[in-house]
Protein backbone atom coordinates (compact mmCIF):
# COMPACT_ATOMS: atom_id res chain seq x y z
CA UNK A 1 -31.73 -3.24 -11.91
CA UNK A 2 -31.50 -2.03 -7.96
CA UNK A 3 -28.67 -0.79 -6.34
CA UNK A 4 -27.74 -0.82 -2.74
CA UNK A 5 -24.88 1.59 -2.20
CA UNK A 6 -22.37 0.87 1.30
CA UNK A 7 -20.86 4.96 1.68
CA UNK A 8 -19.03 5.61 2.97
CA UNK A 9 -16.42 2.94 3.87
CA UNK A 10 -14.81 3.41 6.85
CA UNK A 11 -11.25 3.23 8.76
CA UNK A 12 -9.60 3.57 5.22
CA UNK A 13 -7.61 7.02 3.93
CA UNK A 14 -9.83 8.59 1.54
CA UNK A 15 -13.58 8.13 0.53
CA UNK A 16 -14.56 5.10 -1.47
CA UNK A 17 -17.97 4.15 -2.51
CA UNK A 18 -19.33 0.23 -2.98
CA UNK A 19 -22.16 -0.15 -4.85
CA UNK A 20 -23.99 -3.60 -5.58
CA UNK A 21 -25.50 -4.14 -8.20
CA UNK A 22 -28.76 -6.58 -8.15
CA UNK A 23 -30.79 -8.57 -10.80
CA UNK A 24 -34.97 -8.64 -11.47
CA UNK A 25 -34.40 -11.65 -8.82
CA UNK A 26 -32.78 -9.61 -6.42
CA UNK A 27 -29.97 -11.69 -6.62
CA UNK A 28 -26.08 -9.89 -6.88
CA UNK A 29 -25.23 -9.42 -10.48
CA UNK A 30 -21.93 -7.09 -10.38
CA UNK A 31 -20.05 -5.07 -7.48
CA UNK A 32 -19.01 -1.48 -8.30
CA UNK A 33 -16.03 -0.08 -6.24
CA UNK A 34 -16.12 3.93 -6.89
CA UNK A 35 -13.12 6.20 -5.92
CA UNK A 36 -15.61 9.20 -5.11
CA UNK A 37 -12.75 11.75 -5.16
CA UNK A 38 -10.84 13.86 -7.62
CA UNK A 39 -6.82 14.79 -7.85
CA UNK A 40 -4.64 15.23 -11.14
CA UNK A 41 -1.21 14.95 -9.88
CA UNK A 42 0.08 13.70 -13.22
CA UNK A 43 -0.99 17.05 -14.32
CA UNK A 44 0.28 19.24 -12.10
CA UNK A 45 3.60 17.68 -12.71
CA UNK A 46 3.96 18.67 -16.33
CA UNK A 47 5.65 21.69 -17.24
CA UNK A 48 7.35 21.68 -13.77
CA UNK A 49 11.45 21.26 -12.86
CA UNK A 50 11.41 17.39 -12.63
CA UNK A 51 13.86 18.13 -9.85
CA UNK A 52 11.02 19.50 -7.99
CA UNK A 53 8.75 16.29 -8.79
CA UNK A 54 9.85 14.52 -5.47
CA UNK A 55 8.56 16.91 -3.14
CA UNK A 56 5.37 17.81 -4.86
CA UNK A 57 4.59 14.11 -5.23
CA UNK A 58 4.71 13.41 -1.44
CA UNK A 59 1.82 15.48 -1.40
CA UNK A 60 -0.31 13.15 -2.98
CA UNK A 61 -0.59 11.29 0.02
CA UNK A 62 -0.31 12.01 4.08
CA UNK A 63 -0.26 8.67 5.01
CA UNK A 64 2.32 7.12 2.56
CA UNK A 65 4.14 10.15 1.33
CA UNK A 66 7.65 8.55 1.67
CA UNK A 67 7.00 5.79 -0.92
CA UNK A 68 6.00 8.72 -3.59
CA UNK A 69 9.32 11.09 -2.20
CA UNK A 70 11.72 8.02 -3.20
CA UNK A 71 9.96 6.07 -5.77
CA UNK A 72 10.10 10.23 -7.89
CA UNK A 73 13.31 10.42 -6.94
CA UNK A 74 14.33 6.79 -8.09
CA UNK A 75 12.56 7.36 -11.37
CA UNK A 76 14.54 10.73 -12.28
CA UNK A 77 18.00 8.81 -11.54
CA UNK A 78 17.06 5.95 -13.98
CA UNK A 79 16.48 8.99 -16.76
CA UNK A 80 19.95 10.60 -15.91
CA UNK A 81 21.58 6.86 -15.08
CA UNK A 82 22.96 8.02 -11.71
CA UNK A 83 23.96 5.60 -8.76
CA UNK A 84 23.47 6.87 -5.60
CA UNK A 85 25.98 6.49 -2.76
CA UNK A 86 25.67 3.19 -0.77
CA UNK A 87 25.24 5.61 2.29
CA UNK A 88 22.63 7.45 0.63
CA UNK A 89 20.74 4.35 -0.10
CA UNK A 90 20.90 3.11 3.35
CA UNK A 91 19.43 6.19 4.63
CA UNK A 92 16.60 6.10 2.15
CA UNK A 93 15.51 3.01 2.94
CA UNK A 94 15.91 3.51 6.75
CA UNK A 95 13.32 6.51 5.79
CA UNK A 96 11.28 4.02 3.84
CA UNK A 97 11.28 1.20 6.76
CA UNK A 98 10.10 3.57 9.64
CA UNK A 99 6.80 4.77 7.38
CA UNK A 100 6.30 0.59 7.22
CA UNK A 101 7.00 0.01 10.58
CA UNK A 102 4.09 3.28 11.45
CA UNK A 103 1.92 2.42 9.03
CA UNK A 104 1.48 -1.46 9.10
CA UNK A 105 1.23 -0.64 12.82
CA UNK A 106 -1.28 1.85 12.14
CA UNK A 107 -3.53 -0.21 10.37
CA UNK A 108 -3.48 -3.65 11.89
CA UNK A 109 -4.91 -2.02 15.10
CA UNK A 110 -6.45 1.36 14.66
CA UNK A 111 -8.29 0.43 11.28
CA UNK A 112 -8.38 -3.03 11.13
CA UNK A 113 -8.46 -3.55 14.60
CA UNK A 114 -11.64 -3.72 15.43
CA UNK A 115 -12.75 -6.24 12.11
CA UNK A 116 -10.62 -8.84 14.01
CA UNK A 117 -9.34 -7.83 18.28
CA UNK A 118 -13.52 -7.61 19.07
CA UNK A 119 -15.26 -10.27 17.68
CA UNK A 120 -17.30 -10.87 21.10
CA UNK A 121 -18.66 -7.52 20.77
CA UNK A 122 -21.97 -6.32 18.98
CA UNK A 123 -20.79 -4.54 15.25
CA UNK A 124 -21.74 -0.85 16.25
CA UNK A 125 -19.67 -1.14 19.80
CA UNK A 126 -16.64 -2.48 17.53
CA UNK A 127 -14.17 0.76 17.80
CA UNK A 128 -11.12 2.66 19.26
CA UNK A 129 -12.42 2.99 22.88
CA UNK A 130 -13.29 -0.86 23.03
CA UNK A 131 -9.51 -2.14 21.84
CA UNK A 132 -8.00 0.10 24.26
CA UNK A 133 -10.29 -1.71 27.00
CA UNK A 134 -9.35 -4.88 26.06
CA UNK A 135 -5.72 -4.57 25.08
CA UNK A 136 -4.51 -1.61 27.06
CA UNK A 137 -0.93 -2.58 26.69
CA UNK A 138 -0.51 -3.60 23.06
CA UNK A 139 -2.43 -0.02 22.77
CA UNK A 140 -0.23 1.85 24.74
CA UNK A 141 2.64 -0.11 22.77
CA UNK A 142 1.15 0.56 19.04
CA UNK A 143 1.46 4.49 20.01
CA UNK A 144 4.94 4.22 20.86
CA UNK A 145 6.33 2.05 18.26
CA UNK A 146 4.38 4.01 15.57
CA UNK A 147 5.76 7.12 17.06
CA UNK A 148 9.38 5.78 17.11
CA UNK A 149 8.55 4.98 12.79
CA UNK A 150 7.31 8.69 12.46
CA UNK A 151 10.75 9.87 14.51
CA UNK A 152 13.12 7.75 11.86
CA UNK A 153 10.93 9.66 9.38
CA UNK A 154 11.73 13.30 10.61
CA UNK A 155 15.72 12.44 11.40
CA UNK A 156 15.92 11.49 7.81
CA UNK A 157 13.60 13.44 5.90
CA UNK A 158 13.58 16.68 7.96
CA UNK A 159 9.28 16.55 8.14
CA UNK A 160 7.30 13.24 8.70
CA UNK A 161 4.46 14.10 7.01
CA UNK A 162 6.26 15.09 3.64
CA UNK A 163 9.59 14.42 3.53
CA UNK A 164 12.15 16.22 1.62
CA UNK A 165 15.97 15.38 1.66
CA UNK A 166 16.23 12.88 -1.48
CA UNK A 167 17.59 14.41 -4.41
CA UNK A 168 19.07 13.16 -7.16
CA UNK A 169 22.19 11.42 -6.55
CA UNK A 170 21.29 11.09 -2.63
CA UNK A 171 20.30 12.43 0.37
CA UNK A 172 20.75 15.93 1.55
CA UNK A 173 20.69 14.71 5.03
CA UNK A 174 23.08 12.85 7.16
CA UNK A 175 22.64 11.06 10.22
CA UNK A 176 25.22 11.40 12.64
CA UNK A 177 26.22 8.76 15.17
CA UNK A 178 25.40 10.07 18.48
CA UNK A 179 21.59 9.48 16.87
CA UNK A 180 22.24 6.48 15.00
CA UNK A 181 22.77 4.73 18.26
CA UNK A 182 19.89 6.56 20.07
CA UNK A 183 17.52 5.53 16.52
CA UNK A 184 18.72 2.02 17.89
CA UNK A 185 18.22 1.91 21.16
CA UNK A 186 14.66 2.97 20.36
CA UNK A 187 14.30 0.29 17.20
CA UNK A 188 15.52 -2.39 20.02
CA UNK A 189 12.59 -1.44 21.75
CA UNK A 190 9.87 -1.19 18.99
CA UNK A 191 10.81 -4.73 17.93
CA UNK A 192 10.47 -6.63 21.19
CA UNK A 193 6.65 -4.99 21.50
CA UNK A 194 6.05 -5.71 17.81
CA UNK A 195 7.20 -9.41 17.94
CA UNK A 196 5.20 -9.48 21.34
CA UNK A 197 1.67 -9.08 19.59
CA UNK A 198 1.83 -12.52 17.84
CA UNK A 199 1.58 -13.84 21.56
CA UNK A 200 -0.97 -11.23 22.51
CA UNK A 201 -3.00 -10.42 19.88
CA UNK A 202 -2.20 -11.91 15.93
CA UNK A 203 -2.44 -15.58 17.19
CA UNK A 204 -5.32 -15.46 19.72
CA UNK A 205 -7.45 -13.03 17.75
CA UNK A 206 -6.61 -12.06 14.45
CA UNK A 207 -5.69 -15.35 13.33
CA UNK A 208 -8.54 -16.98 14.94
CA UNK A 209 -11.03 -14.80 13.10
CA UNK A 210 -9.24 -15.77 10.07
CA UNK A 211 -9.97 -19.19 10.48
CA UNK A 212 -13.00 -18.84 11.13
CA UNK A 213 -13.70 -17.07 7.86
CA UNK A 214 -10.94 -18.54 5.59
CA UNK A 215 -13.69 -17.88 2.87
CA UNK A 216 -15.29 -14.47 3.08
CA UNK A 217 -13.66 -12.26 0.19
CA UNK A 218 -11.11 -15.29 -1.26
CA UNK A 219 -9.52 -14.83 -4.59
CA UNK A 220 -7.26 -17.01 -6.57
CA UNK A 221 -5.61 -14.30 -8.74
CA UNK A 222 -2.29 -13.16 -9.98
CA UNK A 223 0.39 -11.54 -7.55
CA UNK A 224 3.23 -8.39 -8.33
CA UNK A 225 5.74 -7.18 -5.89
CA UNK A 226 9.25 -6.55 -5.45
CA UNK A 227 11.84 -8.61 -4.50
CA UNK A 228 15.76 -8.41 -3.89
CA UNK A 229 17.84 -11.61 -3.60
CA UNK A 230 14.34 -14.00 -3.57
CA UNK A 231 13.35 -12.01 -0.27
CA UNK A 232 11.51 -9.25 0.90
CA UNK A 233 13.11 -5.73 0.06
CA UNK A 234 11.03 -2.26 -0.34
CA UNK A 235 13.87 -0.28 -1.48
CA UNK A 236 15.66 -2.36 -4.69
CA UNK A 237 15.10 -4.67 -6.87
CA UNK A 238 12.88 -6.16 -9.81
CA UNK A 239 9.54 -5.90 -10.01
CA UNK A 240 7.97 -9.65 -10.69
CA UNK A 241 4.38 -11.33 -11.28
CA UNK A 242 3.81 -14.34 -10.39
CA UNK A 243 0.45 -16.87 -11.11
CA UNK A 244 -2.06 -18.07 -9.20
CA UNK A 245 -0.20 -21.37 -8.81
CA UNK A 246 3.00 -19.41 -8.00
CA UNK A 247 4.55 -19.81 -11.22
CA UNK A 248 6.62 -16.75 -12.42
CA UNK A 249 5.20 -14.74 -15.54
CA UNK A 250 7.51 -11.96 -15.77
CA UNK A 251 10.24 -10.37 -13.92
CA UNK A 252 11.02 -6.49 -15.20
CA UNK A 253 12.65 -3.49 -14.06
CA UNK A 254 9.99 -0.37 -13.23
CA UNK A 255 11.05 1.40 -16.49
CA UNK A 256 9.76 -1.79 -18.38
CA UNK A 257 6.73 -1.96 -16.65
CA UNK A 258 3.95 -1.18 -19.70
CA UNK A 259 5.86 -4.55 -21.63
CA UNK A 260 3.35 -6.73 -18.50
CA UNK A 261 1.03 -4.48 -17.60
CA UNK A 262 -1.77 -2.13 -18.85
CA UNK A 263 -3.99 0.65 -17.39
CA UNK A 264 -7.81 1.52 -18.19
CA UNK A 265 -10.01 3.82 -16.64
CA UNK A 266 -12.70 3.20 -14.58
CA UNK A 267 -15.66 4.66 -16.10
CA UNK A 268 -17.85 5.11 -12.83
CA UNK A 269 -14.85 5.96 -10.66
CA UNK A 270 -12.37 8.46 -10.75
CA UNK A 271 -9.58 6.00 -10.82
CA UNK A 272 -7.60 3.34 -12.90
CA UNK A 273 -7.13 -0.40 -12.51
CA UNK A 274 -4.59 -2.45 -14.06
CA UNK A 275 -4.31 -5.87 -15.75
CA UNK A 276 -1.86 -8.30 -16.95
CA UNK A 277 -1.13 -6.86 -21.03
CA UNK A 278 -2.74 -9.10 -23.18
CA UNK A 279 -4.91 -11.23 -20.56
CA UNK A 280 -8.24 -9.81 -20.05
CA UNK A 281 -9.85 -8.77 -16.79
CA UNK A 282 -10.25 -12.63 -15.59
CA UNK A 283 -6.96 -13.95 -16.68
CA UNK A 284 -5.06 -11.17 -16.10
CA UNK A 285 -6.40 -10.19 -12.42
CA UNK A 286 -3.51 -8.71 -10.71
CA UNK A 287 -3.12 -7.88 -6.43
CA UNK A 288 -0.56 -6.17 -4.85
CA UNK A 289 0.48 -5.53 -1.03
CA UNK A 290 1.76 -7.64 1.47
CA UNK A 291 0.53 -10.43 0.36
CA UNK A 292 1.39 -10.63 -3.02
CA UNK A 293 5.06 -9.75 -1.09
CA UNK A 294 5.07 -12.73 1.19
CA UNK A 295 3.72 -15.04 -2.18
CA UNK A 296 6.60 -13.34 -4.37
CA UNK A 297 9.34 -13.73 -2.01
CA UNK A 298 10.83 -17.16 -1.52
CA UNK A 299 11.80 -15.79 1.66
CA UNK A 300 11.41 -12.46 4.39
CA UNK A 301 15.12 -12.27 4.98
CA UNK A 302 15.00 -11.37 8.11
CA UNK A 303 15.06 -14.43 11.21
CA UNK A 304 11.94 -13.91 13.03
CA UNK A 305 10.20 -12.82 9.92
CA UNK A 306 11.31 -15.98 8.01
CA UNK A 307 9.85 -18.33 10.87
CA UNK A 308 6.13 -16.41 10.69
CA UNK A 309 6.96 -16.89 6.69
CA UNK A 310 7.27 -20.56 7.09
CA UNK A 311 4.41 -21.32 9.60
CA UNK A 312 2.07 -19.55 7.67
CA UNK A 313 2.98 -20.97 4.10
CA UNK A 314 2.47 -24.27 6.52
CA UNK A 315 -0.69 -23.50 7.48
CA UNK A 316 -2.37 -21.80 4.19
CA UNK A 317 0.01 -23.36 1.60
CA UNK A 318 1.53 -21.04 -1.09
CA UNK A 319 0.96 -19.11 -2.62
CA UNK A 320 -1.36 -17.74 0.17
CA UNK A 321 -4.93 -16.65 -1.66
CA UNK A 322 -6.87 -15.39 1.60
CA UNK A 323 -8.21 -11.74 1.17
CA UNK A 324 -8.27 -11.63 5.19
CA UNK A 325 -4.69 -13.47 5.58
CA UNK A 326 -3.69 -10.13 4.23
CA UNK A 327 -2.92 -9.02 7.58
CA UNK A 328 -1.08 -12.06 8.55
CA UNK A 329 0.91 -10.98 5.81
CA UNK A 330 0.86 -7.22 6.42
CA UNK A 331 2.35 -8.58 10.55
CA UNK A 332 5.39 -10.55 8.77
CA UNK A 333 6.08 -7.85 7.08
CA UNK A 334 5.79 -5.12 9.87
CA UNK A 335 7.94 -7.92 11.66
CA UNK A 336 10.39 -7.76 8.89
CA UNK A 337 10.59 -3.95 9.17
CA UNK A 338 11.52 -4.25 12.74
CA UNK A 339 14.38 -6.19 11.78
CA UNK A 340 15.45 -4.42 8.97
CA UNK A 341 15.80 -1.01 10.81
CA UNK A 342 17.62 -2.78 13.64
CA UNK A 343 19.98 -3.94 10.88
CA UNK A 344 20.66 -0.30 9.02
CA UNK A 345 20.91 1.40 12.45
CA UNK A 346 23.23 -1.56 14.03
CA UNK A 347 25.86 -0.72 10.56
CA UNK A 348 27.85 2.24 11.82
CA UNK A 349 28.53 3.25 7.86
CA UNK A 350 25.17 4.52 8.03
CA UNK A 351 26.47 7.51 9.40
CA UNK A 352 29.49 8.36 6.92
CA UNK A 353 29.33 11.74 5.14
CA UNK A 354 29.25 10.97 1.69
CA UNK A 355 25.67 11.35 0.76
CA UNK A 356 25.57 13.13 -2.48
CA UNK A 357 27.11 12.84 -6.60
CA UNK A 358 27.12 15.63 -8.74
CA UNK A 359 25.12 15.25 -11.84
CA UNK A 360 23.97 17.33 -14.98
CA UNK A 361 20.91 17.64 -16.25
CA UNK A 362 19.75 16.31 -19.68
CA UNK A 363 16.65 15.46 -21.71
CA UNK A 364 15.33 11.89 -20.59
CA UNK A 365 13.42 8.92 -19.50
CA UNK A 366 13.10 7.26 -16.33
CA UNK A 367 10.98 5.14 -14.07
CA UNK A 368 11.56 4.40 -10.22
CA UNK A 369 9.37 1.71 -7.83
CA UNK A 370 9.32 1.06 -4.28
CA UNK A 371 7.17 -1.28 -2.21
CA UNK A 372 5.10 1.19 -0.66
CA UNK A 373 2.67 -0.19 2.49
CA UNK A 374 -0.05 -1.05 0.16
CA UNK A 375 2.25 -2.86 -2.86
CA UNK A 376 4.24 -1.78 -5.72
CA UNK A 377 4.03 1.87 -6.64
CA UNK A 378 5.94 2.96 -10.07
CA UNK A 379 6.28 6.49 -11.12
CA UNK A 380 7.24 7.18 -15.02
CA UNK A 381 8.48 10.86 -16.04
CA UNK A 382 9.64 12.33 -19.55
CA UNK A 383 11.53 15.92 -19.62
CA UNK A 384 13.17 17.70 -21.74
CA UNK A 385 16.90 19.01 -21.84
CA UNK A 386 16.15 21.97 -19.49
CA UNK A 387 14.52 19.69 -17.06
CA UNK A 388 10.92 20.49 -17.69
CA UNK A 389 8.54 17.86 -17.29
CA UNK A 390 6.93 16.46 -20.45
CA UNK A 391 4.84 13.56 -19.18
CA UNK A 392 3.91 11.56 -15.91
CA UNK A 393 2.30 8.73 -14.73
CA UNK A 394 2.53 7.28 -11.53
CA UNK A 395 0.49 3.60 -10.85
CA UNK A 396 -0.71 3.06 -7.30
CA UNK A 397 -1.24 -0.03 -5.54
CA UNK A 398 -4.71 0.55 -4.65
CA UNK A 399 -5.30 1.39 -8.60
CA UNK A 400 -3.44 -2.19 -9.52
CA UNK A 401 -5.55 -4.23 -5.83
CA UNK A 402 -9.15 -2.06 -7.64
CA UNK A 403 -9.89 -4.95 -9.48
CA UNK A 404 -9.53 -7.24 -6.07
CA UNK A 405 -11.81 -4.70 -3.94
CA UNK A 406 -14.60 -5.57 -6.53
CA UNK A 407 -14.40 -9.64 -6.72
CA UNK A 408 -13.70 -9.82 -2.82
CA UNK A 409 -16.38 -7.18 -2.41
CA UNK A 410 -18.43 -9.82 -4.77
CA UNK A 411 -17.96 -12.23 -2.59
CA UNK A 412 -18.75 -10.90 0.14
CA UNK A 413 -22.20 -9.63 -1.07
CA UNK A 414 -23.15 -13.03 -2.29
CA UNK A 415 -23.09 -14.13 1.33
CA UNK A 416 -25.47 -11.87 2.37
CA UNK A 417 -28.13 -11.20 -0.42
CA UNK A 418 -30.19 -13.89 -2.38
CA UNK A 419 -33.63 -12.87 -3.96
CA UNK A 420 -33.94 -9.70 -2.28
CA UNK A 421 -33.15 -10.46 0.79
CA UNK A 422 -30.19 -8.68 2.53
CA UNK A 423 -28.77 -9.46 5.90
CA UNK A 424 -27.68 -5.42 6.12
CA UNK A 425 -25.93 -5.37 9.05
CA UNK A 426 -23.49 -8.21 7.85
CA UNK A 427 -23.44 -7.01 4.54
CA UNK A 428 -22.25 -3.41 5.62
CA UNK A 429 -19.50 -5.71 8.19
CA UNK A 430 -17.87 -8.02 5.41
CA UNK A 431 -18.24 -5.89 2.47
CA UNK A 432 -15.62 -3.56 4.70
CA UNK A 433 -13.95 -6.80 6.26
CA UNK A 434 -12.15 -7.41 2.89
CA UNK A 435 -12.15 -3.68 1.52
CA UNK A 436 -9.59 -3.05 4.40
CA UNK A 437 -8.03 -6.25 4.37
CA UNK A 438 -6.46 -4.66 1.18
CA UNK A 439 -5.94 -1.38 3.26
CA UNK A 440 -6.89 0.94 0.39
CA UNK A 441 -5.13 4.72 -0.45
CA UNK A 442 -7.97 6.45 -2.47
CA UNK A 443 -6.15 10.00 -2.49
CA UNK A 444 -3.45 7.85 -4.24
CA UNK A 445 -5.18 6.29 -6.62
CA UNK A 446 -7.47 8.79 -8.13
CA UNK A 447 -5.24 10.63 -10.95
CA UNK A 448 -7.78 10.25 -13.69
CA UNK A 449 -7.49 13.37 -16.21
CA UNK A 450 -9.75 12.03 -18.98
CA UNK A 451 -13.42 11.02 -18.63
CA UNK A 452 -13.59 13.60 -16.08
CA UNK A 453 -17.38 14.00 -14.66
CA UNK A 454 -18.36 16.45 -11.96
CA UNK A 455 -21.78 16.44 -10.36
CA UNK A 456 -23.10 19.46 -7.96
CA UNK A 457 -25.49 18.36 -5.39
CA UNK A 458 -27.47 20.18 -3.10
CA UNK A 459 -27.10 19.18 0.44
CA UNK A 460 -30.11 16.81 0.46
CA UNK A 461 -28.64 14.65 -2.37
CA UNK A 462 -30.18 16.29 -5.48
CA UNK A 463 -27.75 16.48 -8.75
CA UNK A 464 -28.08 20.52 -10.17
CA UNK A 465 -25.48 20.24 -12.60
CA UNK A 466 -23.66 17.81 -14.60
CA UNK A 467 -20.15 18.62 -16.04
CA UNK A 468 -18.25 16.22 -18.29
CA UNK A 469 -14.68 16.45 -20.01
């Protein structure tokens, strides 16, 4: 058995090894997708205030840290069976919607980008400098509009980076009207350039490369996300699977979630991946993310979102099974959050005072999910009567999408190597085509406290010591 290993792999957050596997014919045999880093955040959470829980957990992640600040807080209200304030719910998910509007931004043209805006261009020239060349105004326009998500962040969570104003039973912050209509004025703004890039970028570039590689990392598989009302929603509602033919297979609220699905560890990574309970790792092949949220959803839900909905599903079918038409699906949805802000900000309620319920604190149970950018993301806490923390687990979307990386990363190898011989450059191009189509969070997803295995190298590669756990 040879190995050829593709490390790192780039224009993702965190540091994720591929390795691919080969036969005595030199022919692909298995694909290996390794989270190469180590945090215990289910750990650190035991023994701890459960109060505290929401602002620890946003430091799991700098990129995505609101989805894991309301998601903690969601789960603790389910234990204590509070109901937030309709104004405190708005404001959350106006927090939630600006890190979607940033970060789909973020990564359909600063890490993505390149795969798809540059396709004239030799592979090593493919980069930052180049896009800005060739699309100086949609660059110019991703920095503001993903600066105007980061601002909606701060007004509502105090810091962007890690936010901290949602408690349990709401929102210590309020947002007062003078800049409600400023937040507006700017969201006005952010949506025109955002619907703009269909015309000057999605359709003539992005979508073209698409077509021309409909096939490169596809997988018919199963799909989870949330929903609210049969449409789109990040903040509330169930969390549902559906089938490879779009059929549904379960529909459950987050605190039900290990009825449908079931964890295992990776034994050559240092994170999870999750399956369908009682299916198998064929049958029960689950992906998450914006597309399994345009395939869930019988409908965006928001009027330019639901026309991009419809051409597409026109175009691809439905459900949609492209790896790469995750980014078609990642622009609805960035579309979508456009809309949605404009619709929070434009509702002058937004801005009333009452933000908080008193509550007391008693043993209990609880689970909370959000659609984060990357999928569904459910945290599960246990305390005790004084508050204390007694277990935690909190799944990931790039921990459910793990087992996707490594079939689409198959794929993708098995166009490029066939008795030995390996096209390299290609190989090293697709292999992280379809690893970012899924736009993977490695700090997320690497929780792992059992089969824990350390090695020290020296700087030239060589293993000194092993240390297993």
């Amino acid at each position: 058995m040879k190995e050829i290993e593709i490390e790192p792999v780039t224009r993702i957050e965190g540091h994720l090894k591929m390795i691919i596997q080969l036969d005595d014919k030199g022919d692909v045999s298995r694909v290996q997708a390794c989270f190469a880093e180590f945090r215990g955040f289910e750990k650190f959470a035991e023994n701890r205030l459960v109060t505290r829980l929401p602002i620890i957990t946003t430091r799991i992640c700098g990129v995505c840290p609101v989805p894991h600040h309301l998601a903690s807080v969601k789960a603790i209200e389910d234990g204590l069976n509070l109901t937030p304030t309709e104004t405190a719910e708005k404001l959350r998910e106006l927090m939630l919607m600006g890190e979607i509007l940033g970060d789909h931004t973020l990564h359909l043209f600063i890490l993505t980008g390149a795969d798809y805006l540059l396709p004239d261009l030799p592979l090593k020239q493919r980069d930052i400098i180049a896009l800005y060349k060739k699309y100086p105004t949609v660059a110019k326009e991703v920095v503001k509009v993903r600066e105007i998500g980061q601002k909606i962040i701060e007004t509502i969570g105090v810091q962007a980076v890690h936010p901290m104003t949602a408690v349990p039973g709401g929102i210590t912050k309020r947002l007062t009207e003078d800049k409600r209509v400023e937040l507006l004025n700017e969201i006005i703004e952010a949506k025109k350039m955002v619907i703009g890039w269909w015309d000057a970028a999605i359709a003539p570039a992005i979508l073209k490369y698409i077509d021309e590689n409909s096939e490169l990392g596809k997988l018919d598989s199963n799909y989870m996300a949330m929903s609210y009302d049969d449409a789109i929603n990040f903040y509330r509602g169930n969390i549902s699977i559906i089938d490879k033919n779009g059929g549904l297979k379960a529909e459950f609220k987050a605190i039900n979630y290990t009825d449908h699905i079931v964890e295992a560890p990776i034994p050559y990574s240092y994170g999870k991946s999750v399956t369908i309970k009682g299916e198998g790792l064929t049958e029960g092949l689950i992906r998450t993310g914006a597309l399994a949220r345009i395939n869930v959803a019988k409908k965006a839900g928001t009027d330019v979102a639901d026309r991009l909905l419809k051409d597409l599903r026109g175009k691809f079918g439905s459900p949609i099974h492209g790896t790469l038409q995750y980014n078609l699906a990642r622009y609805v949805c960035l579309v979508y959050a456009a809309e949605r802000l404009e619709q929070l900000l434009s509702d002058p309620t937004i801005s009333r005072g009452d933000t908080m319920i008193e509550y007391k604190m008693q043993a209990g149970e609880g689970a909370g999910s959000v659609e984060a950018s990357r999928g569904t993301l459910i945290h599960h806490y246990k305390w005790n009567d004084k508050g204390y923390v007694t277990y935690a687990n909190i799944i990931t979307p790039t921990v459910v999408n793990a087992n996707g990386f490594e079939a689409s990363a198959l794929n993708a190898a098995l166009r490029n190597i066939k008795r030995g011989t390996v096209n390299e450059e290609k190989l090293w191009h697709e292999v992280g085509v379809v690893i970012r189509a899924y736009d993977p969070c490695i700090s997320c997803s690497t929780h792992l406290e059992k089969n824990l295995l350390i090695e020290v190298l020296t700087r030239d590669g060589k293993v000194l010591k092993v240390i297993k756990r």
